[in-house]
PDB file of N, CA and C in Angstrom:
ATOM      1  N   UNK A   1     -12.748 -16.801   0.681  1.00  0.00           N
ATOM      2  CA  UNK A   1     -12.298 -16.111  -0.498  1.00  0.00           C
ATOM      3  C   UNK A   1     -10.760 -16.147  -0.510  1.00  0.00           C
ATOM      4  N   UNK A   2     -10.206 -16.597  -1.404  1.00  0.00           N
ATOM      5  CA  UNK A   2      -8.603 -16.564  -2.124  1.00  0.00           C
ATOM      6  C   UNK A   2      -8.252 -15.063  -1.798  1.00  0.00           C
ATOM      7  N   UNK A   3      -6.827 -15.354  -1.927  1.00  0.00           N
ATOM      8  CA  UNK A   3      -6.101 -13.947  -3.027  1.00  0.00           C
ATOM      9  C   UNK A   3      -6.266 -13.562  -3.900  1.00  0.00           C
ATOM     10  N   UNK A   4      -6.161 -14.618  -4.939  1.00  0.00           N
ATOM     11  CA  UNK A   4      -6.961 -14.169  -6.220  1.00  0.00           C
ATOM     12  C   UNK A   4      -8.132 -13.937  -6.357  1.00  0.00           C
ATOM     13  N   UNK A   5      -8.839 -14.233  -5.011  1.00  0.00           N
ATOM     14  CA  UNK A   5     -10.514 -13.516  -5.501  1.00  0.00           C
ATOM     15  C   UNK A   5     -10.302 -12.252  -5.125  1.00  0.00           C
ATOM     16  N   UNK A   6      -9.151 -11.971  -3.972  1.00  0.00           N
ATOM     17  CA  UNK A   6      -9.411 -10.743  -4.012  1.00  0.00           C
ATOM     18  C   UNK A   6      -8.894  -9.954  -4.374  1.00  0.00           C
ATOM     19  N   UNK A   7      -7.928 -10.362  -5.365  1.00  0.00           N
ATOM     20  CA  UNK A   7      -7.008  -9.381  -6.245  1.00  0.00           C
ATOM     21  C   UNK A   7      -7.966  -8.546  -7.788  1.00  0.00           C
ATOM     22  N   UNK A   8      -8.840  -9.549  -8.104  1.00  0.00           N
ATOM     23  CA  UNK A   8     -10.562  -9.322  -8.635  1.00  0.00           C
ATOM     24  C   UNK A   8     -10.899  -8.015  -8.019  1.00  0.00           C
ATOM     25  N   UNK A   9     -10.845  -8.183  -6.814  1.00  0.00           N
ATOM     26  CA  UNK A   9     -12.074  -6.844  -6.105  1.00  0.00           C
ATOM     27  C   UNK A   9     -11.335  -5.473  -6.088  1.00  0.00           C
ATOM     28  N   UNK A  10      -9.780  -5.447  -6.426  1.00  0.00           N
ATOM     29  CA  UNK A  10      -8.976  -4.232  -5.569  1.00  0.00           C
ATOM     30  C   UNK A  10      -9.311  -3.288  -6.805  1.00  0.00           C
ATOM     31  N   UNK A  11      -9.435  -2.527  -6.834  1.00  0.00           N
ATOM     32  CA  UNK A  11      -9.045  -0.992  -7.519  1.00  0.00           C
ATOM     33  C   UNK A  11      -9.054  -0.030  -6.687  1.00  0.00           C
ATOM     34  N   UNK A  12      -8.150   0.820  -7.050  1.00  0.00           N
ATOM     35  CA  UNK A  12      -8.216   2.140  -6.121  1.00  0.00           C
ATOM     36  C   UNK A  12      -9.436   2.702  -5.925  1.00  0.00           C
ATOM     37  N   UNK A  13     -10.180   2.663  -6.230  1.00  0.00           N
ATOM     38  CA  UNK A  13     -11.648   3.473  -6.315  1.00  0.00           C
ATOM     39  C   UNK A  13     -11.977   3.067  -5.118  1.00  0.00           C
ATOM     40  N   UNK A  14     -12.122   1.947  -4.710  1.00  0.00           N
ATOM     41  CA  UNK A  14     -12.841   0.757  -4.367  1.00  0.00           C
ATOM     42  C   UNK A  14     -12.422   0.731  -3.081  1.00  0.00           C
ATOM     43  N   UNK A  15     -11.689   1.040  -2.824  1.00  0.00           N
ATOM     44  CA  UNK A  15     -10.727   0.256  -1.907  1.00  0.00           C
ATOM     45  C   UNK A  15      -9.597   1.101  -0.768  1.00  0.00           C
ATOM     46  N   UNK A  16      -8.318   1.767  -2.001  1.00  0.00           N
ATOM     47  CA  UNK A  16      -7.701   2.928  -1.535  1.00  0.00           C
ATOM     48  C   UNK A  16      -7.900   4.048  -1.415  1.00  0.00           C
ATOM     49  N   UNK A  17      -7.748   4.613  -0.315  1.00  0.00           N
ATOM     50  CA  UNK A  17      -8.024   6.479  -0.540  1.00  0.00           C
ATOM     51  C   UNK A  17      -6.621   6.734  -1.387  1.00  0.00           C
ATOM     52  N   UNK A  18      -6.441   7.711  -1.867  1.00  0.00           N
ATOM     53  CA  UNK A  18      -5.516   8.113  -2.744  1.00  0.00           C
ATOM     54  C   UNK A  18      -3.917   8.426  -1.558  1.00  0.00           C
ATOM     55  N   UNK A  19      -4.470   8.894  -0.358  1.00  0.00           N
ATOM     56  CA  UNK A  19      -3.086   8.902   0.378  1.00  0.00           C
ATOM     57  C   UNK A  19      -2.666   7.578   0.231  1.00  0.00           C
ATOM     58  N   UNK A  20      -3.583   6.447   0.392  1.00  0.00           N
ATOM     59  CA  UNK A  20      -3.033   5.031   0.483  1.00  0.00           C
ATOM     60  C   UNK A  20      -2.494   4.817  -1.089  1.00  0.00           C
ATOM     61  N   UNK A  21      -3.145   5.165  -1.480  1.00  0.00           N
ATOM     62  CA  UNK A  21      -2.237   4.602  -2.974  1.00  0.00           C
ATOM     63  C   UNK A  21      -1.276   5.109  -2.703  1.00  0.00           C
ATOM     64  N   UNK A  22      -0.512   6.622  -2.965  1.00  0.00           N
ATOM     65  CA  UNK A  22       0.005   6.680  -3.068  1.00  0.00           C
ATOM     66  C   UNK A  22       0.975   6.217  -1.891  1.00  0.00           C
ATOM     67  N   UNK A  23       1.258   6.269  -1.007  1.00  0.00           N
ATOM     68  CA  UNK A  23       2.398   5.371   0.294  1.00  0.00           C
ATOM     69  C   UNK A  23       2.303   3.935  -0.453  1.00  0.00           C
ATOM     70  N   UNK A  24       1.522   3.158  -1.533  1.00  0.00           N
ATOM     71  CA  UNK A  24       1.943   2.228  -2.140  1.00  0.00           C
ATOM     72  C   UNK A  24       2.648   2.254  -2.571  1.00  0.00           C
ATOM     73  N   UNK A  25       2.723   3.010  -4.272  1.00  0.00           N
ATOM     74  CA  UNK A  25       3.207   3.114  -4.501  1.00  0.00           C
ATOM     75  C   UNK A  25       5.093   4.143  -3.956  1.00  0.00           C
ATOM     76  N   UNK A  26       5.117   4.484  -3.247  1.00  0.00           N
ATOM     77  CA  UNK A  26       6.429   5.071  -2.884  1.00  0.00           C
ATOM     78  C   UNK A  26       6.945   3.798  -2.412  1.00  0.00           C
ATOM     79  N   UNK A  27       5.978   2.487  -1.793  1.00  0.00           N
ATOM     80  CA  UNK A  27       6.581   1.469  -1.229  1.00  0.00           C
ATOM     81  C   UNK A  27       7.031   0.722  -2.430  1.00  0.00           C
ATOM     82  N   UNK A  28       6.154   0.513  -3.605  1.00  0.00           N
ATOM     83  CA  UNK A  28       6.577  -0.409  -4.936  1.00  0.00           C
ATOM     84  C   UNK A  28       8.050   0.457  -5.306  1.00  0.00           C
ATOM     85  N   UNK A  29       7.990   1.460  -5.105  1.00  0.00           N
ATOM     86  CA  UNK A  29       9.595   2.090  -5.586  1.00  0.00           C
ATOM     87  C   UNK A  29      11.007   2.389  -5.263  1.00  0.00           C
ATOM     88  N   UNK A  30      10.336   1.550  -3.938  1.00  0.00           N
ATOM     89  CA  UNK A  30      11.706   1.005  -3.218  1.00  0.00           C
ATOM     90  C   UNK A  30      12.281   1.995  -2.126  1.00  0.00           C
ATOM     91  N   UNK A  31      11.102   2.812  -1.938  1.00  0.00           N
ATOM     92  CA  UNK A  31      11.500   3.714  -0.740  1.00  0.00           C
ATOM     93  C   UNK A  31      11.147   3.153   0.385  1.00  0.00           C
ATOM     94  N   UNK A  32      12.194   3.628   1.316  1.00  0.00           N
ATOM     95  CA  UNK A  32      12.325   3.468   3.142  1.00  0.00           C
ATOM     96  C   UNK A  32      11.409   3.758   3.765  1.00  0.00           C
ATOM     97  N   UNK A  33      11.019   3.534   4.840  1.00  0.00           N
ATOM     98  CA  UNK A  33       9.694   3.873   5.702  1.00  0.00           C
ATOM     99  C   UNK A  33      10.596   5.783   6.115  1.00  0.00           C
ATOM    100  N   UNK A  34      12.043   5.761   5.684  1.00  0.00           N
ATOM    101  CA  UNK A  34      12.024   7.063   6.578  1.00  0.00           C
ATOM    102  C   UNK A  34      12.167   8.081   5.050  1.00  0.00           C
ATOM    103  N   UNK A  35      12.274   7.475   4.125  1.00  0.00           N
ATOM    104  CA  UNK A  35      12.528   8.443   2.912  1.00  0.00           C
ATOM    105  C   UNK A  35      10.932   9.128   2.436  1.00  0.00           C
ATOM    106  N   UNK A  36       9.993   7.338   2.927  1.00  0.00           N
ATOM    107  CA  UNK A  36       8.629   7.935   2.373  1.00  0.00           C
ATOM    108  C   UNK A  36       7.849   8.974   3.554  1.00  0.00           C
ATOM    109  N   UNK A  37       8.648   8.866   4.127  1.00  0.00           N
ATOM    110  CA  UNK A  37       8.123   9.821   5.609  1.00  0.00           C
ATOM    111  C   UNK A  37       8.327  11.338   5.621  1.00  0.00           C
ATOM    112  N   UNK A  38       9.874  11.048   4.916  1.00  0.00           N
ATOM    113  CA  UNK A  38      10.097  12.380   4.615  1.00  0.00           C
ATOM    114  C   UNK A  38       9.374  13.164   3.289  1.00  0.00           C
ATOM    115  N   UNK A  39       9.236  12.401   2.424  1.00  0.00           N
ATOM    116  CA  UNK A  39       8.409  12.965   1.051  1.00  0.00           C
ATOM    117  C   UNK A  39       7.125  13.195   1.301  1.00  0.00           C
ATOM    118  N   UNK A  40       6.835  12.515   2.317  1.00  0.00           N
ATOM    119  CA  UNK A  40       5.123  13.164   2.723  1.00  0.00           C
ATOM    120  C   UNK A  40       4.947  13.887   3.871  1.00  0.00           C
ATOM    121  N   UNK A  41       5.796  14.177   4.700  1.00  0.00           N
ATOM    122  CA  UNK A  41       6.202  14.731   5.345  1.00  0.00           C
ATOM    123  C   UNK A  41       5.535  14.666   6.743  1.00  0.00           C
ATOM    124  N   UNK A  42       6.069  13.415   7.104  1.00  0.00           N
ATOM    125  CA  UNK A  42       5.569  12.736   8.333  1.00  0.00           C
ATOM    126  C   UNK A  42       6.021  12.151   8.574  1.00  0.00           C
ATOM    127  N   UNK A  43       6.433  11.522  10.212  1.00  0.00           N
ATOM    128  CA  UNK A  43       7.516  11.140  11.072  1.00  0.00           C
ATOM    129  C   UNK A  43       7.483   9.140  10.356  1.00  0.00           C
ATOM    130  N   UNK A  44       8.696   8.820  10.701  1.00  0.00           N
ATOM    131  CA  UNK A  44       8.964   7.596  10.226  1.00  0.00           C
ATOM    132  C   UNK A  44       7.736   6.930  11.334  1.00  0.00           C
ATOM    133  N   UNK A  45       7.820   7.145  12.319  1.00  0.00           N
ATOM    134  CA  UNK A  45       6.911   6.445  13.353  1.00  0.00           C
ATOM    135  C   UNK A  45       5.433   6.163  12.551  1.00  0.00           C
ATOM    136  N   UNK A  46       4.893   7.586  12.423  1.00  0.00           N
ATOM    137  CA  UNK A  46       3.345   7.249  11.876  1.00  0.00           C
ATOM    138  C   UNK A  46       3.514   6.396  10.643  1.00  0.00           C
ATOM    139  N   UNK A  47       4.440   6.628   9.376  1.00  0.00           N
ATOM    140  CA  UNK A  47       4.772   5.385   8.341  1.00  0.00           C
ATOM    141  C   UNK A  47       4.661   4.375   9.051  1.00  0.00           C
ATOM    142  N   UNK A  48       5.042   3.689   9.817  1.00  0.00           N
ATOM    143  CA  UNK A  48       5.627   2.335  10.775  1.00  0.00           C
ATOM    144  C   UNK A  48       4.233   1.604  11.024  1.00  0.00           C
ATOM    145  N   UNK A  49       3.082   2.682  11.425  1.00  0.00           N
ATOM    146  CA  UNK A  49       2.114   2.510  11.917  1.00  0.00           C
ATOM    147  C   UNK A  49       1.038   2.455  10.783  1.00  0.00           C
ATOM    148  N   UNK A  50       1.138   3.480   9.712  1.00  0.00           N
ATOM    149  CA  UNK A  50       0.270   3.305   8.846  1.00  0.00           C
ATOM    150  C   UNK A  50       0.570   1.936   7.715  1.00  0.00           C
ATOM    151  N   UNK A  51       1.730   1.715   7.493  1.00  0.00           N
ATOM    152  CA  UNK A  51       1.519   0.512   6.286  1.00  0.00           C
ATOM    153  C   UNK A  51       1.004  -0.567   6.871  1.00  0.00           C
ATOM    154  N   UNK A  52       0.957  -1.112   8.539  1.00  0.00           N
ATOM    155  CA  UNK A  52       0.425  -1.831   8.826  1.00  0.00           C
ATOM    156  C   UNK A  52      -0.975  -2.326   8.433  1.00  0.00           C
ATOM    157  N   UNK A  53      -1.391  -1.273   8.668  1.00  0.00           N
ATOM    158  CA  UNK A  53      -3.335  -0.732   8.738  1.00  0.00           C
ATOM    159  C   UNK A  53      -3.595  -1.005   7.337  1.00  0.00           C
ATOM    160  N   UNK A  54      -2.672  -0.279   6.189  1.00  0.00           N
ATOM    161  CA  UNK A  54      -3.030  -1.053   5.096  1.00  0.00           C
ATOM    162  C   UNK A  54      -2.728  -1.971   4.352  1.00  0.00           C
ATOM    163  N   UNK A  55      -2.110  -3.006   5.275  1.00  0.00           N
ATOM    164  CA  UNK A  55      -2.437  -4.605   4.578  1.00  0.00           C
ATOM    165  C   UNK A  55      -3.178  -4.941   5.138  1.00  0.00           C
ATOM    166  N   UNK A  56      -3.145  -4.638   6.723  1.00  0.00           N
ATOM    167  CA  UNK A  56      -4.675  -4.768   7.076  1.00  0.00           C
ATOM    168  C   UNK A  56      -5.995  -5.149   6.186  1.00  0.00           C
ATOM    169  N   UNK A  57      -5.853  -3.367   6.192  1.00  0.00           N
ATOM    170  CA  UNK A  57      -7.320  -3.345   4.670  1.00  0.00           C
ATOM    171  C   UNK A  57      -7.130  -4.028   3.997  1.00  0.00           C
ATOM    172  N   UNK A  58      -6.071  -4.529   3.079  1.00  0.00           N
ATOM    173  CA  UNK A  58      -6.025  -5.491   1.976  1.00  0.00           C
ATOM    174  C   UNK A  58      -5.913  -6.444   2.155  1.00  0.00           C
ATOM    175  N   UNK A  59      -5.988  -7.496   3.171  1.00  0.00           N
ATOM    176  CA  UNK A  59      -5.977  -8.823   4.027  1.00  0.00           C
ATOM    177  C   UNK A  59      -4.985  -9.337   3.227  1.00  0.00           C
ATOM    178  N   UNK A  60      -3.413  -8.200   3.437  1.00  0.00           N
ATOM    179  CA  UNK A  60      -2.196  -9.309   3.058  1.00  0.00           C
ATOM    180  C   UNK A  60      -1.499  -8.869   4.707  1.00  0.00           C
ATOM    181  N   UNK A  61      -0.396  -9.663   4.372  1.00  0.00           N
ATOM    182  CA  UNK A  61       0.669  -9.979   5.461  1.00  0.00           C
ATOM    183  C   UNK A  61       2.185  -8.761   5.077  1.00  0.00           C
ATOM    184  N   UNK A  62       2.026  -8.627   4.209  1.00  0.00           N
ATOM    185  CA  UNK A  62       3.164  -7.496   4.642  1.00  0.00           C
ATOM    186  C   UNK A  62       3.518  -6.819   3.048  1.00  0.00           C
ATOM    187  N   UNK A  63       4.081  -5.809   3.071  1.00  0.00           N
ATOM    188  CA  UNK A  63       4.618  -5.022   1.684  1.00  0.00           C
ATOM    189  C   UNK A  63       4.509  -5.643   0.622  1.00  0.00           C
ATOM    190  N   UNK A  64       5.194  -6.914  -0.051  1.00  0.00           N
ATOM    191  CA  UNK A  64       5.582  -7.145  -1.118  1.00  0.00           C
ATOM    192  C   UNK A  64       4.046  -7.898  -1.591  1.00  0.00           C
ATOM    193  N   UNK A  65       3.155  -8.098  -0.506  1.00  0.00           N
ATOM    194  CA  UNK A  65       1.967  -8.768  -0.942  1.00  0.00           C
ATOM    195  C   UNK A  65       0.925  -8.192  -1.337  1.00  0.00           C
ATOM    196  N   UNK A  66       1.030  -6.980  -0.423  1.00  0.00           N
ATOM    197  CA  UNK A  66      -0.208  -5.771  -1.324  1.00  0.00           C
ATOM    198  C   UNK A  66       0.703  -5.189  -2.358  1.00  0.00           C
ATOM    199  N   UNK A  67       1.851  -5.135  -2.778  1.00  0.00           N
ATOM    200  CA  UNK A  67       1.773  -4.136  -3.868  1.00  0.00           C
ATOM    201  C   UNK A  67       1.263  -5.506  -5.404  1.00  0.00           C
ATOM    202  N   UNK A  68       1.727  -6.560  -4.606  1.00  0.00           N
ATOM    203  CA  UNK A  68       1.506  -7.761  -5.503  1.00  0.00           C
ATOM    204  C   UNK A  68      -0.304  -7.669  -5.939  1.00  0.00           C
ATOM    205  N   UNK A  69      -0.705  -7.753  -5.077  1.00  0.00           N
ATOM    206  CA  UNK A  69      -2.046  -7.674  -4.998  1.00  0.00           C
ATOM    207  C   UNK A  69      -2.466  -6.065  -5.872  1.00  0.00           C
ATOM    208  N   UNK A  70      -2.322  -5.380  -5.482  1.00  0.00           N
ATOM    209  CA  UNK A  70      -2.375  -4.229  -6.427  1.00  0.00           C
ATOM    210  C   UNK A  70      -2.106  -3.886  -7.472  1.00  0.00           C
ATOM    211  N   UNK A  71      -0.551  -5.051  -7.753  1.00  0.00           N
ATOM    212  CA  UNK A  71      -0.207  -5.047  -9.108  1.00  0.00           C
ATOM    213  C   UNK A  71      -0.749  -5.013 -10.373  1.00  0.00           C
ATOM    214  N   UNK A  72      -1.828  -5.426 -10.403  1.00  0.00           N
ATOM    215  CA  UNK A  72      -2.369  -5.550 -11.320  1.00  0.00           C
ATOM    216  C   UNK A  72      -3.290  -3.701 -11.941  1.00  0.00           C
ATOM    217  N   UNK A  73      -3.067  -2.954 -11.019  1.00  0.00           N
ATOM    218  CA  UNK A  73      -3.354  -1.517 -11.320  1.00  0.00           C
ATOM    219  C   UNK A  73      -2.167  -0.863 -11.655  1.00  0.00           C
ATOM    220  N   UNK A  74      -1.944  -0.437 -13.091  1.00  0.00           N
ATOM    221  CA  UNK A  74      -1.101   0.603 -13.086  1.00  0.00           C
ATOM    222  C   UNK A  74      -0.756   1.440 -12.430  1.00  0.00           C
ATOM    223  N   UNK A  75       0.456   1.759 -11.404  1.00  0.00           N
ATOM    224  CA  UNK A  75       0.992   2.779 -10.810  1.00  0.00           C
ATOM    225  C   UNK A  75       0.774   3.969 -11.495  1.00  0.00           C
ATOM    226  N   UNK A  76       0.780   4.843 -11.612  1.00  0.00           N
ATOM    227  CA  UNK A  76       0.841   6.421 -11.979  1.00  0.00           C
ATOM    228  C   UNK A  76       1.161   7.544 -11.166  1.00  0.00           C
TER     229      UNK A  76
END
């Protein structure tokens, strides 16, 4: 299966728990692993550790590819 097949399958429903959306989106908006750490209020370390896990889940390789991949869902 492609990217594009699996850019097909993503919706938040589906896919993200809503903490994960949202640490997406704070990532699509150009925040720091220590700014989004602080707005959710958790150490830069566990950020460091969690965006990993979810490209993981989304079988991309790093930031700019899952929000790419996600892109296609309106942020809100």
């Amino acid at each position: 299966m492609g990217k594009d097949d699996r850019r097909l399958m993503v919706t938040r429903q589906q896919i993200l728990t809503k903490y994960e959306y949202r640490l997406l989106k704070l990532c699509s908006d150009g925040k720091t692993h220590q700014e989004i750490a602080d707005e959710l209020h958790y150490s830069k370390w566990a950020i460091d550790r969690q965006l990993p896990n979810l490209y993981r889940k989304l079988g991309v390789d790093n930031k700019n590819d899952a929000i790419a991949l996600v892109g296609t869902q309106k942020f809100k």
